[in-house]
PDB file of N, CA and C in Angstrom:
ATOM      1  N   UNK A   1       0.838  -1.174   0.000  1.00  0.00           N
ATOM      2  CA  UNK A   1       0.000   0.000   0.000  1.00  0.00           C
ATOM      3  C   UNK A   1       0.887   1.242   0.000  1.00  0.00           C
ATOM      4  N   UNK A   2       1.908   1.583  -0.688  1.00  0.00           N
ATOM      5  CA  UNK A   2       2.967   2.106  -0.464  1.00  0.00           C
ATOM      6  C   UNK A   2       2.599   3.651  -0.441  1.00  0.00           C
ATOM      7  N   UNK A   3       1.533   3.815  -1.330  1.00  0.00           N
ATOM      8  CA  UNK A   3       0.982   5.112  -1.125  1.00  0.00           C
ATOM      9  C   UNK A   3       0.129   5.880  -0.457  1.00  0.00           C
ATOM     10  N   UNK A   4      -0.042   5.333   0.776  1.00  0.00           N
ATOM     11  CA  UNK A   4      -0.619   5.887   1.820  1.00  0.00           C
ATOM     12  C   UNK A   4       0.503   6.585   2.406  1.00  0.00           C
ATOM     13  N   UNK A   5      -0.040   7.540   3.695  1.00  0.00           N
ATOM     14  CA  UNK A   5       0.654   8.596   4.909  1.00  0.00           C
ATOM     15  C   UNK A   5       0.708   7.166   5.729  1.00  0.00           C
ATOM     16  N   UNK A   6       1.440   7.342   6.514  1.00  0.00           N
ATOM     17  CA  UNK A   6       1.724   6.922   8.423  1.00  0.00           C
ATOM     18  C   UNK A   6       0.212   6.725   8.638  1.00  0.00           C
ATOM     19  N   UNK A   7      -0.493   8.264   8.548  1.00  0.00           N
ATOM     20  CA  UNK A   7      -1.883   8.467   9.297  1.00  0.00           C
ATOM     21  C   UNK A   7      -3.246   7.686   8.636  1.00  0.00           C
ATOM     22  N   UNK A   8      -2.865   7.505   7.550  1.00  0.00           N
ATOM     23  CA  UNK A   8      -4.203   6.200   6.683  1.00  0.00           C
ATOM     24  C   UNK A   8      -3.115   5.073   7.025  1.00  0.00           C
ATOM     25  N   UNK A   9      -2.194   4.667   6.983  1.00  0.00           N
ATOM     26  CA  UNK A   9      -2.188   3.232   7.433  1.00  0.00           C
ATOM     27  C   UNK A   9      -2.756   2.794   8.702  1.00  0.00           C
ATOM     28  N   UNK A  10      -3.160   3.446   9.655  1.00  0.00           N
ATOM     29  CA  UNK A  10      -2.627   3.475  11.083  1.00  0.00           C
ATOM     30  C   UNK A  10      -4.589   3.568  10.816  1.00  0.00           C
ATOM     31  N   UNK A  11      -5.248   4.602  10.069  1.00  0.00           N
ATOM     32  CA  UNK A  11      -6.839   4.204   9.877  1.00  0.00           C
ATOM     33  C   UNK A  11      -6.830   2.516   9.447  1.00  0.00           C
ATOM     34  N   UNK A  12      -6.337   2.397   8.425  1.00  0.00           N
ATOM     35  CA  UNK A  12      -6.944   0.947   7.864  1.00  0.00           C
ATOM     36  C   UNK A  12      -6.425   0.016   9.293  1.00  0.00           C
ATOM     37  N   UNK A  13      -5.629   0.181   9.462  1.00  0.00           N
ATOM     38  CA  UNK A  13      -5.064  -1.044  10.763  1.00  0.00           C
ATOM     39  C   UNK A  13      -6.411  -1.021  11.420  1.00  0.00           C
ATOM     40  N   UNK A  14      -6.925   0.346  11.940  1.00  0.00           N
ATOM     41  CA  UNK A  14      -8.005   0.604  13.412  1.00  0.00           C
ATOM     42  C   UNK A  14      -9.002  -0.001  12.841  1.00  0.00           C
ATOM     43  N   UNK A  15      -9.747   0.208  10.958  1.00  0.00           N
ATOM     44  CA  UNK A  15     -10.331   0.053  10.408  1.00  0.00           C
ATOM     45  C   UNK A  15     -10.785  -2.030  10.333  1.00  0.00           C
ATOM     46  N   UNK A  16      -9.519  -2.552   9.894  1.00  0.00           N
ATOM     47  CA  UNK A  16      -9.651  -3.844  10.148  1.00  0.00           C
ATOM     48  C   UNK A  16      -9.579  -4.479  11.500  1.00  0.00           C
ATOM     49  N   UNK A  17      -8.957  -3.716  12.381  1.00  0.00           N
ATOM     50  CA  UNK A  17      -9.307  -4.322  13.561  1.00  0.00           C
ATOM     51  C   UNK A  17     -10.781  -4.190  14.442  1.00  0.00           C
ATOM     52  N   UNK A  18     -11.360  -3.108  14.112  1.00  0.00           N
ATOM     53  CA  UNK A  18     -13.127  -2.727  14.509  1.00  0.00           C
ATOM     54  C   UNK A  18     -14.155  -3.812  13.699  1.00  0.00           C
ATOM     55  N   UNK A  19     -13.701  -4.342  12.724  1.00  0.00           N
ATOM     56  CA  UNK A  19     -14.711  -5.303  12.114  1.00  0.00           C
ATOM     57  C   UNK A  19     -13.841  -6.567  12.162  1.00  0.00           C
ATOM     58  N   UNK A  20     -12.910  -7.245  12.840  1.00  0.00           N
ATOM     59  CA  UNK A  20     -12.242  -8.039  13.438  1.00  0.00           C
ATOM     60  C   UNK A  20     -13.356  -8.450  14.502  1.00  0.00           C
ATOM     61  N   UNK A  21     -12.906  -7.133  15.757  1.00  0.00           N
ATOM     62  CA  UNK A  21     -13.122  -7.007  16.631  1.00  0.00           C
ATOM     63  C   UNK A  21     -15.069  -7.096  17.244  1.00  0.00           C
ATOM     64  N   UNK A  22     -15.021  -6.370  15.911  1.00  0.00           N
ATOM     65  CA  UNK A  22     -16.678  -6.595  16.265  1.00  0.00           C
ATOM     66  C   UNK A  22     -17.086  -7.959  15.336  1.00  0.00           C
ATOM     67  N   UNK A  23     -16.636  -8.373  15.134  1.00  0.00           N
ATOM     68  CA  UNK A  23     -17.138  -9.953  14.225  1.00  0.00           C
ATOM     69  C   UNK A  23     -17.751  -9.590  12.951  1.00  0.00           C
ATOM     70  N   UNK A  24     -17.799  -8.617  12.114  1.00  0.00           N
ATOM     71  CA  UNK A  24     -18.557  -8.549  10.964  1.00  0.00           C
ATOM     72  C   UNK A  24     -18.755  -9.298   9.878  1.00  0.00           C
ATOM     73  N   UNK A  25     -17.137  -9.219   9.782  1.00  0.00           N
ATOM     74  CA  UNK A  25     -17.224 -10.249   8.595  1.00  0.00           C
ATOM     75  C   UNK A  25     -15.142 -10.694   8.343  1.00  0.00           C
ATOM     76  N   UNK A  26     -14.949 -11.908   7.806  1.00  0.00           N
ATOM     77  CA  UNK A  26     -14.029 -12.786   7.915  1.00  0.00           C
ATOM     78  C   UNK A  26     -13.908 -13.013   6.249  1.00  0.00           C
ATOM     79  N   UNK A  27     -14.766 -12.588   5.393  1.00  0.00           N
ATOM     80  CA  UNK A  27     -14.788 -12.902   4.431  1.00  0.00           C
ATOM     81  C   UNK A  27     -13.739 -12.244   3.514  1.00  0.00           C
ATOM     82  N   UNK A  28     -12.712 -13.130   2.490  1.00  0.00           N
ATOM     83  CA  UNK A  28     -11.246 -12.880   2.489  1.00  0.00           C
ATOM     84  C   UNK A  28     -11.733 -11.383   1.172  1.00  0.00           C
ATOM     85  N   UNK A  29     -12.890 -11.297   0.469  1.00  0.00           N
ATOM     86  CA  UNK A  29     -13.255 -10.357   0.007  1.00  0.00           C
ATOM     87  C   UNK A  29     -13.204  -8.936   0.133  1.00  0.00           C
ATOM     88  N   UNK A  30     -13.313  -8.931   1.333  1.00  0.00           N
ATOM     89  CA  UNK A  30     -12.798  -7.655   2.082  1.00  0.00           C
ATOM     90  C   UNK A  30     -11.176  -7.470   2.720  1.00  0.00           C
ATOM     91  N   UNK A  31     -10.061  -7.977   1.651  1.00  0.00           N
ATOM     92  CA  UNK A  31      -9.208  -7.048   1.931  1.00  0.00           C
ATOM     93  C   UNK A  31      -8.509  -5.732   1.779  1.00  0.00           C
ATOM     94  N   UNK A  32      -7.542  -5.400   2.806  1.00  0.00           N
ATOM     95  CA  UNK A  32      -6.914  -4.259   2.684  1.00  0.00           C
ATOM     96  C   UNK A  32      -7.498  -2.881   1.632  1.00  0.00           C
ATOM     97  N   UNK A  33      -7.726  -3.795   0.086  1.00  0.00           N
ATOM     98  CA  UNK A  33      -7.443  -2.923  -1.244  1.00  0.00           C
ATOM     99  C   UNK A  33      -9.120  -2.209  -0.880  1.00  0.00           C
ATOM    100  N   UNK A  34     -10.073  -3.457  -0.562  1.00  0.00           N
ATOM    101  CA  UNK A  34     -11.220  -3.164  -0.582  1.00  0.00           C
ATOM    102  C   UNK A  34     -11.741  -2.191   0.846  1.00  0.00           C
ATOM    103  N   UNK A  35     -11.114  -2.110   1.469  1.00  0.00           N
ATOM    104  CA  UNK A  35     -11.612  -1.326   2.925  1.00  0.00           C
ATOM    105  C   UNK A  35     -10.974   0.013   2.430  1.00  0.00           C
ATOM    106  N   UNK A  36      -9.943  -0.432   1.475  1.00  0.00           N
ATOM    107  CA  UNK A  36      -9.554   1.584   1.701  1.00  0.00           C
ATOM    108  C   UNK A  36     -10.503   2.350   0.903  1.00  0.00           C
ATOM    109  N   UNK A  37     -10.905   1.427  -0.097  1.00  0.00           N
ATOM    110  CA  UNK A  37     -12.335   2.069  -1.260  1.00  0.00           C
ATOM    111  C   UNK A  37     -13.189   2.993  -0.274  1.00  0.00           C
ATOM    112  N   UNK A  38     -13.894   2.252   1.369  1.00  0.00           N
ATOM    113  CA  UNK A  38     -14.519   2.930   2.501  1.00  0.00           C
ATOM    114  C   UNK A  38     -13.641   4.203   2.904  1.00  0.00           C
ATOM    115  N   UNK A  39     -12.620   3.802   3.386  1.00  0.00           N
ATOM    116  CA  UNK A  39     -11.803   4.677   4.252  1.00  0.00           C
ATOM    117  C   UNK A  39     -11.497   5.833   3.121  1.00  0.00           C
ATOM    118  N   UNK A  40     -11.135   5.949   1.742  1.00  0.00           N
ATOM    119  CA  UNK A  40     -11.066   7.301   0.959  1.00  0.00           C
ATOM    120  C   UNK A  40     -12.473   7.754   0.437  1.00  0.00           C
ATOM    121  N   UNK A  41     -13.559   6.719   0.374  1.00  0.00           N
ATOM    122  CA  UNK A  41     -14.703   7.090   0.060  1.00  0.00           C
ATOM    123  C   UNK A  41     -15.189   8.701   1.296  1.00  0.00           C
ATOM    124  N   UNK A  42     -14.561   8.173   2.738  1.00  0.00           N
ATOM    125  CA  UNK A  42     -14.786   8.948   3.428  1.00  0.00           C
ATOM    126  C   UNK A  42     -14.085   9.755   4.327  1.00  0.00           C
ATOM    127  N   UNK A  43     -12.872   9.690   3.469  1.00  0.00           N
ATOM    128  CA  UNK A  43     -11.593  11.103   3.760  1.00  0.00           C
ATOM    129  C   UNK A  43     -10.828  10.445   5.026  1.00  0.00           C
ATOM    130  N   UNK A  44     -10.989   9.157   5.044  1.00  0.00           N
ATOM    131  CA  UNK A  44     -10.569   8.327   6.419  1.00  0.00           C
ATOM    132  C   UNK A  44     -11.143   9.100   7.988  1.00  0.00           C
ATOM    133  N   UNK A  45     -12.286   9.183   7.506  1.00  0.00           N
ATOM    134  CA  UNK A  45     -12.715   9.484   8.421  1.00  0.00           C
ATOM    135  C   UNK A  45     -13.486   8.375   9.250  1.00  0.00           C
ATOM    136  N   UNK A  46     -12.893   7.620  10.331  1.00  0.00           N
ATOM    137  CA  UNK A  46     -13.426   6.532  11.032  1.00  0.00           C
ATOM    138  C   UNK A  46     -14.471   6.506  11.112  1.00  0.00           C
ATOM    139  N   UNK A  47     -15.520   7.253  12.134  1.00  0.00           N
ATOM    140  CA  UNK A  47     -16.943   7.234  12.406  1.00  0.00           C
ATOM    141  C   UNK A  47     -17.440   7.377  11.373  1.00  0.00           C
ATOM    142  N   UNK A  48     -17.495   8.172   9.974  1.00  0.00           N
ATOM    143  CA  UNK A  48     -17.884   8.042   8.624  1.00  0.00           C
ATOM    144  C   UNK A  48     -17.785   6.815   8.076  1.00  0.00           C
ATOM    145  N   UNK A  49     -16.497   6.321   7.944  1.00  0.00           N
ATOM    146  CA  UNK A  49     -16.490   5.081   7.248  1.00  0.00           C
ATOM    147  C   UNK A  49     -17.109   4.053   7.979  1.00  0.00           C
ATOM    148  N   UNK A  50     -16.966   3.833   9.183  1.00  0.00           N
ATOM    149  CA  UNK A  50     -17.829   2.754   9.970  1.00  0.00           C
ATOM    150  C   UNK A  50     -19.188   2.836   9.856  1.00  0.00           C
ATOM    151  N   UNK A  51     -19.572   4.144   9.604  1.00  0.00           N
ATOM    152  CA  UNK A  51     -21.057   4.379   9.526  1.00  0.00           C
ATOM    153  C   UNK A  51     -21.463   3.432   7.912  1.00  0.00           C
ATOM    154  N   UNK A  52     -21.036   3.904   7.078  1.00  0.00           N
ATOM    155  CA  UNK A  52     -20.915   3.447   5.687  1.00  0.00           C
ATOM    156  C   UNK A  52     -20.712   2.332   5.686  1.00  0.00           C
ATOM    157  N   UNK A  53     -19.547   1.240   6.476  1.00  0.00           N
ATOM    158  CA  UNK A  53     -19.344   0.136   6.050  1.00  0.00           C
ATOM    159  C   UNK A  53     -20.611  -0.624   6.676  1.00  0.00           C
ATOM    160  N   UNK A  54     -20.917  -0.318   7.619  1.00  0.00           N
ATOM    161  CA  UNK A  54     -22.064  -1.050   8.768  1.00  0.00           C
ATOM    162  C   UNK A  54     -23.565  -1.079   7.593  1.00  0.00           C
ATOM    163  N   UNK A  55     -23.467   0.160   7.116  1.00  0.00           N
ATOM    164  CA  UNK A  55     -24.770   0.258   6.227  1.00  0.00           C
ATOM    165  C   UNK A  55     -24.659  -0.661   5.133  1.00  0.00           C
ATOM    166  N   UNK A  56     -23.350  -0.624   4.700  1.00  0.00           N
ATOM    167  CA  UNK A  56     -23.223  -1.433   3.151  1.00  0.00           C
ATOM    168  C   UNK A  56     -23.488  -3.050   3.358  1.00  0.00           C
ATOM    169  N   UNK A  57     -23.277  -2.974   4.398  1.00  0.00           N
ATOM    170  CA  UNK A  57     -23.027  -4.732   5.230  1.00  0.00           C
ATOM    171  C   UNK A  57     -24.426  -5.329   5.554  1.00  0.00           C
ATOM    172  N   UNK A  58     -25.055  -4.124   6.424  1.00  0.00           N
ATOM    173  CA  UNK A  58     -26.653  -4.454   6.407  1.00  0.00           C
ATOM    174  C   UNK A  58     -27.797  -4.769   5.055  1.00  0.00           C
ATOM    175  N   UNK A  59     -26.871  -3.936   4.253  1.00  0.00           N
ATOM    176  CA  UNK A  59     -28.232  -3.702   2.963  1.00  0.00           C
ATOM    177  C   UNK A  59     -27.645  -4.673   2.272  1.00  0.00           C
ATOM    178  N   UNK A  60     -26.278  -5.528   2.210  1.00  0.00           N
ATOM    179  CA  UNK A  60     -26.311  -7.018   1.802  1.00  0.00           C
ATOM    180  C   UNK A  60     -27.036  -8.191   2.137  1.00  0.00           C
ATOM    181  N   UNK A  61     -26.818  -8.048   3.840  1.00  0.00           N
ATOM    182  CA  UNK A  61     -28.195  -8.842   4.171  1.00  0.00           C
ATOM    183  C   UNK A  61     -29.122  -8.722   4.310  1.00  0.00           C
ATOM    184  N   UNK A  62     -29.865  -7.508   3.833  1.00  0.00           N
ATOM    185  CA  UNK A  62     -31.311  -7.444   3.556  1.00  0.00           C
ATOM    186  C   UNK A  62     -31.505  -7.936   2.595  1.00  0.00           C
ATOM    187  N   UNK A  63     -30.704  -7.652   1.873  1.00  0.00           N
ATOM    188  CA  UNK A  63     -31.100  -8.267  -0.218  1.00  0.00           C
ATOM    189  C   UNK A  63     -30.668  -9.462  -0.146  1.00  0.00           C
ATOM    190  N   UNK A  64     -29.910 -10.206   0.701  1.00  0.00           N
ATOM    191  CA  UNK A  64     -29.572 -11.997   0.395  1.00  0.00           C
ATOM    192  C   UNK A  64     -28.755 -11.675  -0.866  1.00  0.00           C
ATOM    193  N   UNK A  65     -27.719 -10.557  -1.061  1.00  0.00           N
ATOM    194  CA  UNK A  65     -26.675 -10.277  -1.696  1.00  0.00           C
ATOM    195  C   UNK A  65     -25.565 -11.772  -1.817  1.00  0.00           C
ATOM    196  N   UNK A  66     -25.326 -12.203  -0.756  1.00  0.00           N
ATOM    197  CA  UNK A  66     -24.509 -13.654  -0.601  1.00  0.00           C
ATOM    198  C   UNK A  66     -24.383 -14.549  -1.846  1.00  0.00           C
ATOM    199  N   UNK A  67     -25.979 -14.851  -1.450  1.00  0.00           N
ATOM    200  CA  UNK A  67     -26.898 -16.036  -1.445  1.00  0.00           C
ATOM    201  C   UNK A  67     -27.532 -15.669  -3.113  1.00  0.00           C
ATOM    202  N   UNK A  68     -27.658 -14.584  -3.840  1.00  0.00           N
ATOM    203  CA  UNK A  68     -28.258 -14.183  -4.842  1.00  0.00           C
ATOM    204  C   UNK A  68     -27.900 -14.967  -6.387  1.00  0.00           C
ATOM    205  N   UNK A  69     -27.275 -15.447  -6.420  1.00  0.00           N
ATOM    206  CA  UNK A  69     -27.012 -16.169  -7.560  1.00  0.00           C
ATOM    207  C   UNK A  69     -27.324 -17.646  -7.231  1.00  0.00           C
ATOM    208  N   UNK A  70     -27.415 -17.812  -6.323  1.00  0.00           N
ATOM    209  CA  UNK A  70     -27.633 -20.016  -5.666  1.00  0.00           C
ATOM    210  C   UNK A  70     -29.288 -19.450  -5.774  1.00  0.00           C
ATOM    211  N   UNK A  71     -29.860 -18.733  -5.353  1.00  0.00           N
ATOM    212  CA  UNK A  71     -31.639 -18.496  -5.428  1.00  0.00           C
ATOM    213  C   UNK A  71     -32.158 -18.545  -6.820  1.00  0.00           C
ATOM    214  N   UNK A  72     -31.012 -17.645  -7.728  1.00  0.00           N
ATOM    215  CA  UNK A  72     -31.536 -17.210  -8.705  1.00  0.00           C
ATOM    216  C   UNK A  72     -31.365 -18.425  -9.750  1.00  0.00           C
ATOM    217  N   UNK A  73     -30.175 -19.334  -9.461  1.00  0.00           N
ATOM    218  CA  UNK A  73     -29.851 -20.498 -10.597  1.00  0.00           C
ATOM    219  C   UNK A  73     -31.138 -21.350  -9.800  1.00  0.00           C
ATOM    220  N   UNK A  74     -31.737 -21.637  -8.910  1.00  0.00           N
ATOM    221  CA  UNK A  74     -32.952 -22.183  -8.717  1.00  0.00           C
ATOM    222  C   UNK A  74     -34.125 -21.965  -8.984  1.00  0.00           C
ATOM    223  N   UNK A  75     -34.194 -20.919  -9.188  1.00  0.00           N
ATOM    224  CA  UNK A  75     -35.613 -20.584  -9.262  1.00  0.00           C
ATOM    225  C   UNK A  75     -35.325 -20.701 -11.303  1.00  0.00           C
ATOM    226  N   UNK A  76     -34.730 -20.346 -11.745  1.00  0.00           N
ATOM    227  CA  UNK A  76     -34.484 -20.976 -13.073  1.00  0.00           C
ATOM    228  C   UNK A  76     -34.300 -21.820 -13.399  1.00  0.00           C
ATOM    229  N   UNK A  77     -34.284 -22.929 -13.170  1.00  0.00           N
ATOM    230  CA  UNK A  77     -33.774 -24.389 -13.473  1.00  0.00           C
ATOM    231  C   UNK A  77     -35.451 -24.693 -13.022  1.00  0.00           C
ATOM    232  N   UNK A  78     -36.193 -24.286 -12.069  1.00  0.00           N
ATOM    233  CA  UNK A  78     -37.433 -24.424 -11.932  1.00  0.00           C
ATOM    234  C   UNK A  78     -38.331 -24.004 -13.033  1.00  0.00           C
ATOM    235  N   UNK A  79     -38.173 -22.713 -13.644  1.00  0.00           N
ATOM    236  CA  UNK A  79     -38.287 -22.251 -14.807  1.00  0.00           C
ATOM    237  C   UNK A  79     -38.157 -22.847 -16.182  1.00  0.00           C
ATOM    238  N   UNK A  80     -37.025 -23.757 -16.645  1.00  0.00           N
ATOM    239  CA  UNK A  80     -36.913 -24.208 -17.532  1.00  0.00           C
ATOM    240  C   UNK A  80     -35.810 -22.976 -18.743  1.00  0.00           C
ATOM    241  N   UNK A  81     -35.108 -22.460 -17.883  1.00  0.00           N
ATOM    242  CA  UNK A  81     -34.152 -21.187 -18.035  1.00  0.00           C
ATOM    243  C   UNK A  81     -32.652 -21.758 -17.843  1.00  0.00           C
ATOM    244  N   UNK A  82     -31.712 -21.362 -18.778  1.00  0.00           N
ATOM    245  CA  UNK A  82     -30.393 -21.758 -18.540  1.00  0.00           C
ATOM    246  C   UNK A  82     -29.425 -20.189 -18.436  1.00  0.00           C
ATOM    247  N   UNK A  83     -28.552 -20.489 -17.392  1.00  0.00           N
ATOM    248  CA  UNK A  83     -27.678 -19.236 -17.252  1.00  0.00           C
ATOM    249  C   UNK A  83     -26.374 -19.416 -17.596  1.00  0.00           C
ATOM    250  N   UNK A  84     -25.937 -18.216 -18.452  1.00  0.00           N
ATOM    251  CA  UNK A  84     -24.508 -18.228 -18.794  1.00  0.00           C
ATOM    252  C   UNK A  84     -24.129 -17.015 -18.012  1.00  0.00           C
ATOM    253  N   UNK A  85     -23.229 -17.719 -17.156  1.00  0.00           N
ATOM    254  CA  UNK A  85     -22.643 -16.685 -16.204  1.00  0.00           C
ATOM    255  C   UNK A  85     -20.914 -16.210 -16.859  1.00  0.00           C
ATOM    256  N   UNK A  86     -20.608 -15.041 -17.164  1.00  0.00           N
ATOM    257  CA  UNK A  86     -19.775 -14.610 -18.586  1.00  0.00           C
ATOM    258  C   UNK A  86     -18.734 -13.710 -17.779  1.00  0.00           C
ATOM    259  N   UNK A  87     -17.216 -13.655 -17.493  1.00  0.00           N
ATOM    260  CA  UNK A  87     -16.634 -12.765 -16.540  1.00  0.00           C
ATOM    261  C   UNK A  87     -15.368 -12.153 -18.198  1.00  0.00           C
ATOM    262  N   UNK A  88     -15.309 -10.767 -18.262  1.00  0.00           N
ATOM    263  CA  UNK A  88     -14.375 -10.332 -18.723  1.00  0.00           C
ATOM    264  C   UNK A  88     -13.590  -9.381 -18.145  1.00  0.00           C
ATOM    265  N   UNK A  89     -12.179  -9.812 -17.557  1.00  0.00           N
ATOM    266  CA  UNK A  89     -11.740  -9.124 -16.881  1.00  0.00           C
ATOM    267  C   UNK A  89     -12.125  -8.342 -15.530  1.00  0.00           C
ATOM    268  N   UNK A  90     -12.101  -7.209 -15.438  1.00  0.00           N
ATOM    269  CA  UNK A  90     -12.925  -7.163 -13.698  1.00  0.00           C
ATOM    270  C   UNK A  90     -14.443  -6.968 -13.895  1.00  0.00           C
ATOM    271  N   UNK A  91     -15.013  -7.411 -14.643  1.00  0.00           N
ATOM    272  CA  UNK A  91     -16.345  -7.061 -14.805  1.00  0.00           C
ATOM    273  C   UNK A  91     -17.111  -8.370 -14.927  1.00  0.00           C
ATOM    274  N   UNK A  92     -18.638  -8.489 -14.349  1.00  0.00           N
ATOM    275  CA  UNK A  92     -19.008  -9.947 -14.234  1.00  0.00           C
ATOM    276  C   UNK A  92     -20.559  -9.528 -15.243  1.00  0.00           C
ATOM    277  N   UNK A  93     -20.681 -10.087 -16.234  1.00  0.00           N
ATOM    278  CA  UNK A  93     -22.004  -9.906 -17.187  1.00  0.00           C
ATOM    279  C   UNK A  93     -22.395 -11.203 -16.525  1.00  0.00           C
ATOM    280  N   UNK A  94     -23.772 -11.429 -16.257  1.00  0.00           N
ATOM    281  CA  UNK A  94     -24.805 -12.595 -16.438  1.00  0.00           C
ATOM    282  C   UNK A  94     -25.578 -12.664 -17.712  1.00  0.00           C
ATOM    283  N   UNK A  95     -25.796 -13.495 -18.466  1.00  0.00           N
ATOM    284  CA  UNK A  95     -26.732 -13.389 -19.366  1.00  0.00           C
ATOM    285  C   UNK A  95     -27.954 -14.878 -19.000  1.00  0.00           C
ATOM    286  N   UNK A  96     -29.066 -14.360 -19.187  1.00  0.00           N
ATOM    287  CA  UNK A  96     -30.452 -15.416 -18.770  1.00  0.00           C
ATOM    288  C   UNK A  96     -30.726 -15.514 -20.478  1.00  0.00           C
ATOM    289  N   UNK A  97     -30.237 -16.765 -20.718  1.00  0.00           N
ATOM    290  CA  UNK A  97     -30.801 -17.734 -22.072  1.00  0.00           C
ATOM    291  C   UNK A  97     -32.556 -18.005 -21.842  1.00  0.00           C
ATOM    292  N   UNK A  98     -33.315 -17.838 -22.505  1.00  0.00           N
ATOM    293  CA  UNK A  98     -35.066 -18.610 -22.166  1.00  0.00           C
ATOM    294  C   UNK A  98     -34.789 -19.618 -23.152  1.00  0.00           C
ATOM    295  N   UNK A  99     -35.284 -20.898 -22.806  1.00  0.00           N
ATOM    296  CA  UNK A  99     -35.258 -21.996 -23.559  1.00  0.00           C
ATOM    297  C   UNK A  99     -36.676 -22.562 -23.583  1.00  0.00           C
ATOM    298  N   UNK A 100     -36.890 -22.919 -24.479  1.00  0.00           N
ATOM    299  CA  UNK A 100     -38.605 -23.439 -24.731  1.00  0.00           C
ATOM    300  C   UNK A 100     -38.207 -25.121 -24.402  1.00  0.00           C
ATOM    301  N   UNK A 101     -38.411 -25.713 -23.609  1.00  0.00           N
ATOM    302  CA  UNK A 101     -38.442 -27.086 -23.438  1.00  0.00           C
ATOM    303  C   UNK A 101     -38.993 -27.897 -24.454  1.00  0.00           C
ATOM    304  N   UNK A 102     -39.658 -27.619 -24.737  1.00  0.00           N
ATOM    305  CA  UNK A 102     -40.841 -28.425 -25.853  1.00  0.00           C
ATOM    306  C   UNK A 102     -40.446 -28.616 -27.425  1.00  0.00           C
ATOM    307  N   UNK A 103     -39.571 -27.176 -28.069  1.00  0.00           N
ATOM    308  CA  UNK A 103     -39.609 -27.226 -29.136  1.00  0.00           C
ATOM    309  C   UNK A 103     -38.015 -27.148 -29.374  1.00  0.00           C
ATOM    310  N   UNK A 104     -37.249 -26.992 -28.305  1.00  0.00           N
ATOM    311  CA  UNK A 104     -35.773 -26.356 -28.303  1.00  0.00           C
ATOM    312  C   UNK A 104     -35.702 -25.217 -29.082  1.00  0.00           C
ATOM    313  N   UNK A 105     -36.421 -24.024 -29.028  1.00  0.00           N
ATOM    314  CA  UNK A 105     -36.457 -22.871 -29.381  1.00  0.00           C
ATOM    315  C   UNK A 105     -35.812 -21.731 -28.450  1.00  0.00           C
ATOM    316  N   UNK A 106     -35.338 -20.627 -28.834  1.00  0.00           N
ATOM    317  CA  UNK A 106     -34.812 -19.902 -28.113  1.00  0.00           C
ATOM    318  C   UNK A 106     -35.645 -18.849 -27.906  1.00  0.00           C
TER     319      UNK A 106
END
């Protein structure tokens, strides 16, 4: 992280240790690169960014953000729907194929 101050390293340290500390989340998704996105989103301002990360964290598990693609390949396969899930570079396209069972029509 070579381009941070003393004073944002010393945020991200406090930063990963408060959602350590408070159990939020363990998930390897959230490293370093990804917490500073919070911490400059909000001028490293701790109580800002904690406010923000706590919100972003909640409104994942309101939406079953996790879990959203295992629901959604089910409820399509219930459907009679096939998914091509398509990644180019850092960007993730889904595309939903409709398939006619009956006639193999698209």
């Amino acid at each position: 992280m070579g381009d941070m101050s003393e004073d944002q390293e010393k945020a991200l340290e406090q930063f990963r240790k408060y959602i350590k500390d408070n159990n939020i989340t363990e998930h390897p998704q959230y490293d370093d690169y990804y917490l500073l996105r919070f911490l400059r989103a909000r001028k490293f301002e701790m109580d800002k960014t904690i406010l923000m990360f706590n919100t972003f964290m909640e409104w994942r598990k309101e939406n079953d953000v996790d879990n959203i693609l295992e629901v959604r390949e089910k409820q399509i396969k219930n459907n009679g729907t096939s998914v091509v899930i398509r990644s180019q570079k850092k960007t993730h396209y889904i595309y939903l194929i409709m398939f006619d069972k009956s006639s193999n029509n698209v």
